[in-house]
N, C-alpha and C. Protein backbone atom coordinates (compact mmCIF):
# COMPACT_ATOMS: atom_id res chain seq x y z
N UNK A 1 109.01 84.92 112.96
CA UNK A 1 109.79 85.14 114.16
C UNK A 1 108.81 85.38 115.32
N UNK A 2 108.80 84.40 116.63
CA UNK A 2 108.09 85.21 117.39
C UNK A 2 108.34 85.70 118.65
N UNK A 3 107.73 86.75 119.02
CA UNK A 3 107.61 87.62 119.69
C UNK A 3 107.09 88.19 120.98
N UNK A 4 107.38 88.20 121.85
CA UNK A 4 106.11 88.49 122.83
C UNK A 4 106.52 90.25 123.45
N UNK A 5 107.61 90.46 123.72
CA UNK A 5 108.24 91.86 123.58
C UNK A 5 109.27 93.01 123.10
N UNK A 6 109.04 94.03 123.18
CA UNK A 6 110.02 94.63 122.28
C UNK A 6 110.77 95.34 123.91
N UNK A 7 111.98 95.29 123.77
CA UNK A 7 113.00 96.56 124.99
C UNK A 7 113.80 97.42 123.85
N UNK A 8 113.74 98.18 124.53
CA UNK A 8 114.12 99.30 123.75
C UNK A 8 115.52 100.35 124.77
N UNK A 9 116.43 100.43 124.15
CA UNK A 9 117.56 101.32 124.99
C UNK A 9 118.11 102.46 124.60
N UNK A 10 117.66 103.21 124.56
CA UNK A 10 117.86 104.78 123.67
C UNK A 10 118.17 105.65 124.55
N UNK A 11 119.22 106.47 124.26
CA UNK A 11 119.50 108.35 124.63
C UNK A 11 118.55 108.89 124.52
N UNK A 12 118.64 109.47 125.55
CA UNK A 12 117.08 110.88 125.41
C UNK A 12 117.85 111.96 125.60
N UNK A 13 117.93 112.55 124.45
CA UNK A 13 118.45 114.40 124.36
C UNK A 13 117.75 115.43 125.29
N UNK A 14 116.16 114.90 124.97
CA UNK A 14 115.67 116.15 125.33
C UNK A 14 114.57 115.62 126.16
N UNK A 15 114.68 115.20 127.53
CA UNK A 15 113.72 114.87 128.34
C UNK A 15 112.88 115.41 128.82
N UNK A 16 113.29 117.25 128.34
CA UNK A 16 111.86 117.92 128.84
C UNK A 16 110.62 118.10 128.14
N UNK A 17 111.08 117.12 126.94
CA UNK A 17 110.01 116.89 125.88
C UNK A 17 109.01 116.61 125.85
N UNK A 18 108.69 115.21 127.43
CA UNK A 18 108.11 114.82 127.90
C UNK A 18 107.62 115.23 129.07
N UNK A 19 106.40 114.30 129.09
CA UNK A 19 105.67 115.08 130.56
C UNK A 19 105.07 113.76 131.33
N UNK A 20 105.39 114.03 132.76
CA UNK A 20 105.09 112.90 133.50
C UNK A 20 103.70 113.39 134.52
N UNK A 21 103.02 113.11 134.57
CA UNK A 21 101.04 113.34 135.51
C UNK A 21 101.08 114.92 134.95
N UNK A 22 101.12 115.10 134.20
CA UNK A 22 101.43 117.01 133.34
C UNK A 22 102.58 117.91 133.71
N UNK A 23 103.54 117.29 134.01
CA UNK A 23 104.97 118.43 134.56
C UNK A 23 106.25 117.82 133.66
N UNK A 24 106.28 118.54 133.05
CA UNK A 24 107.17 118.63 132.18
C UNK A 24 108.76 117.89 132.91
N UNK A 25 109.22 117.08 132.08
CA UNK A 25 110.42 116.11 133.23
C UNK A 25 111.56 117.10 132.62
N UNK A 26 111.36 117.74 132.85
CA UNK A 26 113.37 118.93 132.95
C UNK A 26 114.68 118.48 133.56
N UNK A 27 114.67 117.61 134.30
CA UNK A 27 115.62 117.13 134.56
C UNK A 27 116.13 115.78 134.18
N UNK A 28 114.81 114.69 134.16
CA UNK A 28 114.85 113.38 133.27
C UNK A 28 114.35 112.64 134.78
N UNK A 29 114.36 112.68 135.96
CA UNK A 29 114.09 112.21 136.76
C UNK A 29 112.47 111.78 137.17
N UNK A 30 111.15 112.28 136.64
CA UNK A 30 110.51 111.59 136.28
C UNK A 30 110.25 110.52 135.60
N UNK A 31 110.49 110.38 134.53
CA UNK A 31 110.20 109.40 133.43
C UNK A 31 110.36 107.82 134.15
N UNK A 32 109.75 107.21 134.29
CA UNK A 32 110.04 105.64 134.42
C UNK A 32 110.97 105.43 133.59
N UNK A 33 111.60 104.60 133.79
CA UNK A 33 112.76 103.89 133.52
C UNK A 33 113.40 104.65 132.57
N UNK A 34 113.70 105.91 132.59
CA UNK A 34 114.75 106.62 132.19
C UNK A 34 116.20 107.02 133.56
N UNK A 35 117.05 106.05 132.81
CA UNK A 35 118.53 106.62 134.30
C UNK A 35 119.75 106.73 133.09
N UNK A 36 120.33 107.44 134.31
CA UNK A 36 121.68 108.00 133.48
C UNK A 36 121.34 108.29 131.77
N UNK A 37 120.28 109.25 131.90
CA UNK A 37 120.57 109.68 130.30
C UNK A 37 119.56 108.14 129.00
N UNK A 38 119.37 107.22 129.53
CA UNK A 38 118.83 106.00 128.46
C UNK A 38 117.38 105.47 129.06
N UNK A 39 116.30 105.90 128.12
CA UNK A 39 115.19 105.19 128.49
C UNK A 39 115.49 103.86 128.23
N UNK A 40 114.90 102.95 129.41
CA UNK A 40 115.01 101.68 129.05
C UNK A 40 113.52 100.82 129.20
N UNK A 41 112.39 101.22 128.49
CA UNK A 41 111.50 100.06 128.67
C UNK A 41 111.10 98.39 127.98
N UNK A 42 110.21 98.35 128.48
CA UNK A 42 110.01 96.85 128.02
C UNK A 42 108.31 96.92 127.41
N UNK A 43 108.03 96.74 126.17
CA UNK A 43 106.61 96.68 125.44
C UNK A 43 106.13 95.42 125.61
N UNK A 44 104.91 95.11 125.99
CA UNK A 44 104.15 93.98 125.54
C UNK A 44 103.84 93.67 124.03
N UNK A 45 104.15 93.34 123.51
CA UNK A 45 103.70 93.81 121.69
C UNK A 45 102.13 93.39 121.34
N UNK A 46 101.82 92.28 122.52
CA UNK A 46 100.00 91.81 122.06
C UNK A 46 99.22 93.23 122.15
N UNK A 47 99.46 94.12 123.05
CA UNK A 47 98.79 95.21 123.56
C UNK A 47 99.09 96.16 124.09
N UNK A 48 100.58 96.81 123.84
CA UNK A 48 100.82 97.83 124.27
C UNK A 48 101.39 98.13 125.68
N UNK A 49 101.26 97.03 126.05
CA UNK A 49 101.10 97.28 127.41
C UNK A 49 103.19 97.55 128.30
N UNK A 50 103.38 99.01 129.13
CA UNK A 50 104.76 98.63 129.28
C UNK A 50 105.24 98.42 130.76
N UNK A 51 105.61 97.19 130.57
CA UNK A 51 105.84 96.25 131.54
C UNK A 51 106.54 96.96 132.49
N UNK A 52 105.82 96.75 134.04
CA UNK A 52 106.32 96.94 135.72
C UNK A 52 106.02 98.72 135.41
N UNK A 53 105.30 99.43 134.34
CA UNK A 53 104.89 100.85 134.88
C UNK A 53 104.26 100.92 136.19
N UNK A 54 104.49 101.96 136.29
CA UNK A 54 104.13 102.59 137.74
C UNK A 54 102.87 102.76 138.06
N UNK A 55 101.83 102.55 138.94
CA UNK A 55 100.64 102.38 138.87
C UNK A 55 100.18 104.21 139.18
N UNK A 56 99.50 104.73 138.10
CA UNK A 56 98.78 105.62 138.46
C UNK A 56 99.63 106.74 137.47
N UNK A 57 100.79 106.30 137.09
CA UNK A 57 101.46 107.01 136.20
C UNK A 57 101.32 107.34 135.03
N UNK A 58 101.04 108.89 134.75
CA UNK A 58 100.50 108.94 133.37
C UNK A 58 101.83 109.79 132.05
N UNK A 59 102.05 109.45 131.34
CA UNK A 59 103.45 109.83 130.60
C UNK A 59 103.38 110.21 128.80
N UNK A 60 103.72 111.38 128.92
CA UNK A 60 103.17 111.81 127.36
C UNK A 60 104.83 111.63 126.72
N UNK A 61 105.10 110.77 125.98
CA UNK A 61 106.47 110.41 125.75
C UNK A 61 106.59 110.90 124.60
N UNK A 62 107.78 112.07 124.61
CA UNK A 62 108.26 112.54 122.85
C UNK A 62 109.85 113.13 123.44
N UNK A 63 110.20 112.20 122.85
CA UNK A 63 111.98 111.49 122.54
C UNK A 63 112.56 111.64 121.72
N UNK A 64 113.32 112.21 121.36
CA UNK A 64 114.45 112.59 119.87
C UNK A 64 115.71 111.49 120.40
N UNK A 65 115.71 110.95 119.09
CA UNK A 65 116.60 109.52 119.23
C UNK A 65 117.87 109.94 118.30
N UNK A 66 117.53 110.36 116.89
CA UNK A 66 118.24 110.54 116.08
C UNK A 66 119.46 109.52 116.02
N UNK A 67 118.75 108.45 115.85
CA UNK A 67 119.69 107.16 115.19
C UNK A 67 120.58 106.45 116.17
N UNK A 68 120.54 106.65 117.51
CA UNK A 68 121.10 106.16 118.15
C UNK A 68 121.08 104.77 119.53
N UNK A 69 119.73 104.80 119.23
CA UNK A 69 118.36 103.73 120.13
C UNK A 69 119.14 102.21 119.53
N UNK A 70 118.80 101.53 120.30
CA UNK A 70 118.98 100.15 120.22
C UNK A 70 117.60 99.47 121.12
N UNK A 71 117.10 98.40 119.87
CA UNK A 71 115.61 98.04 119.93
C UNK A 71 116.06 96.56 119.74
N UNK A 72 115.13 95.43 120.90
CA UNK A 72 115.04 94.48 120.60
C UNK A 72 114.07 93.32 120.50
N UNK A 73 113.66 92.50 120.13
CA UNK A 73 112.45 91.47 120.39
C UNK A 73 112.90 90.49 121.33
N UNK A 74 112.05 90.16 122.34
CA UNK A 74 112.13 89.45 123.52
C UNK A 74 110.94 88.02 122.77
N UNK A 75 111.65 86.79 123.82
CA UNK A 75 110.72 85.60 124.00
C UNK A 75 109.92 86.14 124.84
N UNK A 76 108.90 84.74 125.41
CA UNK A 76 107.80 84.98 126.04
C UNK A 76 109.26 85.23 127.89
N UNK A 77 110.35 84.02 127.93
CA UNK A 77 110.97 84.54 128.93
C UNK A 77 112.07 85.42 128.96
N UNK A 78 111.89 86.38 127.58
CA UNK A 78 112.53 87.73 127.93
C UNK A 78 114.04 87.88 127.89
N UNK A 79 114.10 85.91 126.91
CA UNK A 79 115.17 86.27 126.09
C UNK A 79 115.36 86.83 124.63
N UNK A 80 116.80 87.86 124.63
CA UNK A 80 116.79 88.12 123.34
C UNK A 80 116.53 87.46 122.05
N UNK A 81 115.40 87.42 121.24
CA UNK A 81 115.62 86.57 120.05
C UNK A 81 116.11 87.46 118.58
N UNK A 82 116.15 88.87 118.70
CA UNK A 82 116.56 89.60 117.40
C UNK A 82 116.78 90.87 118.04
N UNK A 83 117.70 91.49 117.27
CA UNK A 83 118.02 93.01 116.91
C UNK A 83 117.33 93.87 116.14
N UNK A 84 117.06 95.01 115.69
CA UNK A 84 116.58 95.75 115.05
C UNK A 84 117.77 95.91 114.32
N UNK A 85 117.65 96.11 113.02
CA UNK A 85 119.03 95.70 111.72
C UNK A 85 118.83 97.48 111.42
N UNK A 86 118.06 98.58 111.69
CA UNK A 86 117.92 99.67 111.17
C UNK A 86 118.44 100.90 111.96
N UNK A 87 118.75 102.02 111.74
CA UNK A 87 119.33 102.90 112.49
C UNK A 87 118.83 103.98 112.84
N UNK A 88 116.99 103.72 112.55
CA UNK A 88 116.25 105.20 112.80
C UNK A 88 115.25 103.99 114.13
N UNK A 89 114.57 104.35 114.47
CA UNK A 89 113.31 103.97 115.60
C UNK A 89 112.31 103.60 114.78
N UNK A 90 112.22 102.38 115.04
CA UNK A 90 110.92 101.59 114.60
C UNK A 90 109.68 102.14 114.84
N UNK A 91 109.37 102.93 113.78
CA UNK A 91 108.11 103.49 114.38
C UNK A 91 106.81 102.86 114.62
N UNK A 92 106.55 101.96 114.00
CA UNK A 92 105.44 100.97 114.01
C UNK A 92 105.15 100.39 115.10
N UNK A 93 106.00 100.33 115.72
CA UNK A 93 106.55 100.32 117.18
C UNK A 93 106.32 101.08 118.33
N UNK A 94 106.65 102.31 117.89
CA UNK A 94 106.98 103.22 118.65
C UNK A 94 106.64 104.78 118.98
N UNK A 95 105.82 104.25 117.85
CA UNK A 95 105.08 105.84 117.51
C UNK A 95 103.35 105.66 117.38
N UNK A 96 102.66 105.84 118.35
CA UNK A 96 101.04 105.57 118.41
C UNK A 96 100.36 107.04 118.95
N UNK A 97 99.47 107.44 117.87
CA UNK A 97 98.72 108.83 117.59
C UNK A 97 99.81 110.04 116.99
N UNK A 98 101.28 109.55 116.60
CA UNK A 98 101.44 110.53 116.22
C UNK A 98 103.00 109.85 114.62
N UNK A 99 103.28 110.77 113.93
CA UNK A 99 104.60 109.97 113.38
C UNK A 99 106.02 110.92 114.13
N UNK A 100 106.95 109.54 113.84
CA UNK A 100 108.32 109.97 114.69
C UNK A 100 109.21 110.18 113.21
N UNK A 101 108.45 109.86 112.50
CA UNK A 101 109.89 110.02 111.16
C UNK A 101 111.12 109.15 111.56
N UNK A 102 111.00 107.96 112.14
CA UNK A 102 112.36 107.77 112.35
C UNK A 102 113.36 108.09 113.53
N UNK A 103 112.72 109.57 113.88
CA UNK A 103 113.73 110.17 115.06
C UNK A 103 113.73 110.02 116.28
N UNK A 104 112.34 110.39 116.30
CA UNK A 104 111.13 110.30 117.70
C UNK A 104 110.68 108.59 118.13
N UNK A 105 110.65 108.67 119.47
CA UNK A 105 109.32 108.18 120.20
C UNK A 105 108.65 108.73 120.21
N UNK A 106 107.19 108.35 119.69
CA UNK A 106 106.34 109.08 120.51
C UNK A 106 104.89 108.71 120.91
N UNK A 107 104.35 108.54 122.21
CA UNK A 107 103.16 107.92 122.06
C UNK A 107 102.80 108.56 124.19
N UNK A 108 101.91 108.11 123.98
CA UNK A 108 101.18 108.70 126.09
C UNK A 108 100.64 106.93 126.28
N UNK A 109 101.29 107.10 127.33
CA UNK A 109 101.06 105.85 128.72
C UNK A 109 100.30 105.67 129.64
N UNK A 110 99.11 105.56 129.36
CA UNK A 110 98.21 105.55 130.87
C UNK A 110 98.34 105.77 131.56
N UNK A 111 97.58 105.64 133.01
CA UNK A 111 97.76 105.32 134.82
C UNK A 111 97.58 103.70 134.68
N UNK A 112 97.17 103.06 133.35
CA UNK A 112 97.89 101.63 133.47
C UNK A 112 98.51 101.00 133.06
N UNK A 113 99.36 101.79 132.42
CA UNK A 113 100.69 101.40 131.96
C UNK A 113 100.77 100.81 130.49
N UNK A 114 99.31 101.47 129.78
CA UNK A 114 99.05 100.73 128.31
C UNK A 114 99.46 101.93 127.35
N UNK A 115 99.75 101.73 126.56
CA UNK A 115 99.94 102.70 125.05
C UNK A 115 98.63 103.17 124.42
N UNK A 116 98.08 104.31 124.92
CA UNK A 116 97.01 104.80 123.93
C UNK A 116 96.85 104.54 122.96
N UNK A 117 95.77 103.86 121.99
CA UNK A 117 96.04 104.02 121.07
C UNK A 117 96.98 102.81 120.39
N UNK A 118 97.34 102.22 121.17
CA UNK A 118 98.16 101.21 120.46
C UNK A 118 97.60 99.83 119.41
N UNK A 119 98.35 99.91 118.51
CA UNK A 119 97.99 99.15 117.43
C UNK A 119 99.39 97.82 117.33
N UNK A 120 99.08 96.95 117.11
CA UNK A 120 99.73 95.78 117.15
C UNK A 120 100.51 95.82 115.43
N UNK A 121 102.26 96.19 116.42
CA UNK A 121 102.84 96.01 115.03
C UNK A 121 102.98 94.58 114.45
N UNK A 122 103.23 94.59 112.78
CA UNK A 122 103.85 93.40 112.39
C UNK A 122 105.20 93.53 112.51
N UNK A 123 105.96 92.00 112.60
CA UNK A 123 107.17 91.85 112.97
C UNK A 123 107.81 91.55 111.73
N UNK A 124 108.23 92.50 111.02
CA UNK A 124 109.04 91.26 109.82
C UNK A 124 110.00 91.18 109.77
N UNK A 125 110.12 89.85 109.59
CA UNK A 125 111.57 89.36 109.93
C UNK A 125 113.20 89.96 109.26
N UNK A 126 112.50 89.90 108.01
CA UNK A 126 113.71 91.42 107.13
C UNK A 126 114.60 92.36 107.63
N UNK A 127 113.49 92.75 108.91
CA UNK A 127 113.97 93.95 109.69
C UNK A 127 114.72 93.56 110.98
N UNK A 128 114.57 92.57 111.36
CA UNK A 128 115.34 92.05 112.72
C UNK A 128 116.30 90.85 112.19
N UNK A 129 117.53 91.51 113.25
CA UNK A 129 118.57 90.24 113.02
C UNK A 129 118.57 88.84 114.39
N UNK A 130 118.91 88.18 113.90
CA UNK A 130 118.42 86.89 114.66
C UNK A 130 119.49 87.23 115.57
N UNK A 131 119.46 86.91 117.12
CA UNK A 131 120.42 86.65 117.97
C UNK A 131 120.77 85.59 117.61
N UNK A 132 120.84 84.58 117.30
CA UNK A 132 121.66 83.05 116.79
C UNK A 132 122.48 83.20 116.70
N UNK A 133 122.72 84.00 115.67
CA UNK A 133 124.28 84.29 114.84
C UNK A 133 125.13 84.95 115.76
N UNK A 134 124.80 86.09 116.76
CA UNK A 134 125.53 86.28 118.05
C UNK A 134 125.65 85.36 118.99
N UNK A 135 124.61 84.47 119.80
CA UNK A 135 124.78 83.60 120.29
C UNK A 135 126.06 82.28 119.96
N UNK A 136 126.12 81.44 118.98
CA UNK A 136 126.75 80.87 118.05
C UNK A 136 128.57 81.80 118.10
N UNK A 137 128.35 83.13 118.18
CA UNK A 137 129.95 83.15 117.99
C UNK A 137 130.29 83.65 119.52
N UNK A 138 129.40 83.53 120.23
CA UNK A 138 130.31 83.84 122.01
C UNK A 138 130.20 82.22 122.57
N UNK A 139 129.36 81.49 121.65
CA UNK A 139 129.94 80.23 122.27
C UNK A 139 131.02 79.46 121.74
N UNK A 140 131.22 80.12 120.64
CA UNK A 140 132.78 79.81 120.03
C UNK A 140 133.53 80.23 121.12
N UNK A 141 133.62 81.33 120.93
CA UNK A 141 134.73 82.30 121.72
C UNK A 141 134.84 81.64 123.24
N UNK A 142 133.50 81.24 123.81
CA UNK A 142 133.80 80.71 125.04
C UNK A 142 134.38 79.27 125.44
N UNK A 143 134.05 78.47 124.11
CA UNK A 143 135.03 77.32 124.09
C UNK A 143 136.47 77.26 123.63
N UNK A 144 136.49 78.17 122.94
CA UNK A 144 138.07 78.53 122.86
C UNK A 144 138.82 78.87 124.05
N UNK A 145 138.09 80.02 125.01
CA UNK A 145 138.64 79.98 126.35
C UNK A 145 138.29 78.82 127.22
N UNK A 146 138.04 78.04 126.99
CA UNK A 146 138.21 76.83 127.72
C UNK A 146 139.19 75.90 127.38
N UNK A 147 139.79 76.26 125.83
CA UNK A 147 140.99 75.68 125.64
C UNK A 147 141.94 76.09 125.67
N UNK A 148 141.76 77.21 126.43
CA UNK A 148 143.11 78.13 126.64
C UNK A 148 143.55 78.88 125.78
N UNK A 149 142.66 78.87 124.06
CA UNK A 149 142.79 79.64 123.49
C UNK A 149 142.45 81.34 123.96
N UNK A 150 143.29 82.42 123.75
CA UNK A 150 143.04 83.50 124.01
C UNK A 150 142.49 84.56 123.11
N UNK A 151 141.65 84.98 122.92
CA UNK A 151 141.15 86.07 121.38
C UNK A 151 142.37 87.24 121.25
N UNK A 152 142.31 87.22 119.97
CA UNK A 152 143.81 88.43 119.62
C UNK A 152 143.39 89.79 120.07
N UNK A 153 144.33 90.30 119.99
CA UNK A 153 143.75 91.85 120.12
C UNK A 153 143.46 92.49 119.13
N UNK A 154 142.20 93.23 118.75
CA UNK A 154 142.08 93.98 117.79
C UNK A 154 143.75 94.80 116.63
């Protein structure tokens, strides 16, 4: 399967977990691309690297997910090509200098926006579900509404 990034969309419980240039984010309003409650970044997977950080921004990231994150693999143009099929946080992923067990993010972000420490996960395919098979049934669904067919109601 290949790969060029991982996005990731997770609840953050406890945002004061983290610390943004050393100040603890207590409210969640530091963090790059954390709004309304869901970190949302984007990984380079060659190198760590997370895409459009803030220049000069330094971020010690530890995130309690507890099964509720939604993780995906991007093409090179940042379309979806798979899901994460598992219900804890890919840590291989997501966890660099420290372990998340599953629960956690956890890893520190430069002032250039690279993953300390980052080690290049493998992707196996086992673990990700192909967007195809989603793709494939909304273009059903969307040619059906072109025939005026209507989807039932649950």
């Amino acid at each position: 399967m290949y790969a060029v990034y991982l996005e990731v969309d997770t609840p953050v419980r406890y945002p004061e977990d983290a610390t943004v240039n050393g100040q603890e984010d207590e409210s969640g309003d530091l963090m790059p691309f954390l709004v309304n409650g869901h970190w949302r970044p984007r990984i380079r997977l060659a190198d760590g690297k997370v895409m459009d950080w803030p220049p000069s921004v330094v971020a010690e990231v530890h995130y309690k997910v507890s099964d509720a994150g939604e993780y995906w693999l991007q093409n090179a143009d940042g379309v979806r090509v798979a899901r994460w099929r598992g219900y804890y946080v890919p840590d291989a992923f997501l966890c660099h200098g420290d372990q998340g067990f599953g629960d956690y993010i956890i890893f520190r972000v430069g002032g250039d926006g690279c993953i300390d420490g980052y080690r290049r996960p493998v992707v196996d395919a086992s673990e990700w579900e192909p967007m195809a098979d989603i793709i494939a049934a909304g273009e059903r669904a969307l040619a059906d509404l072109r025939r005026g067919v209507r989807p039932t109601e649950p």
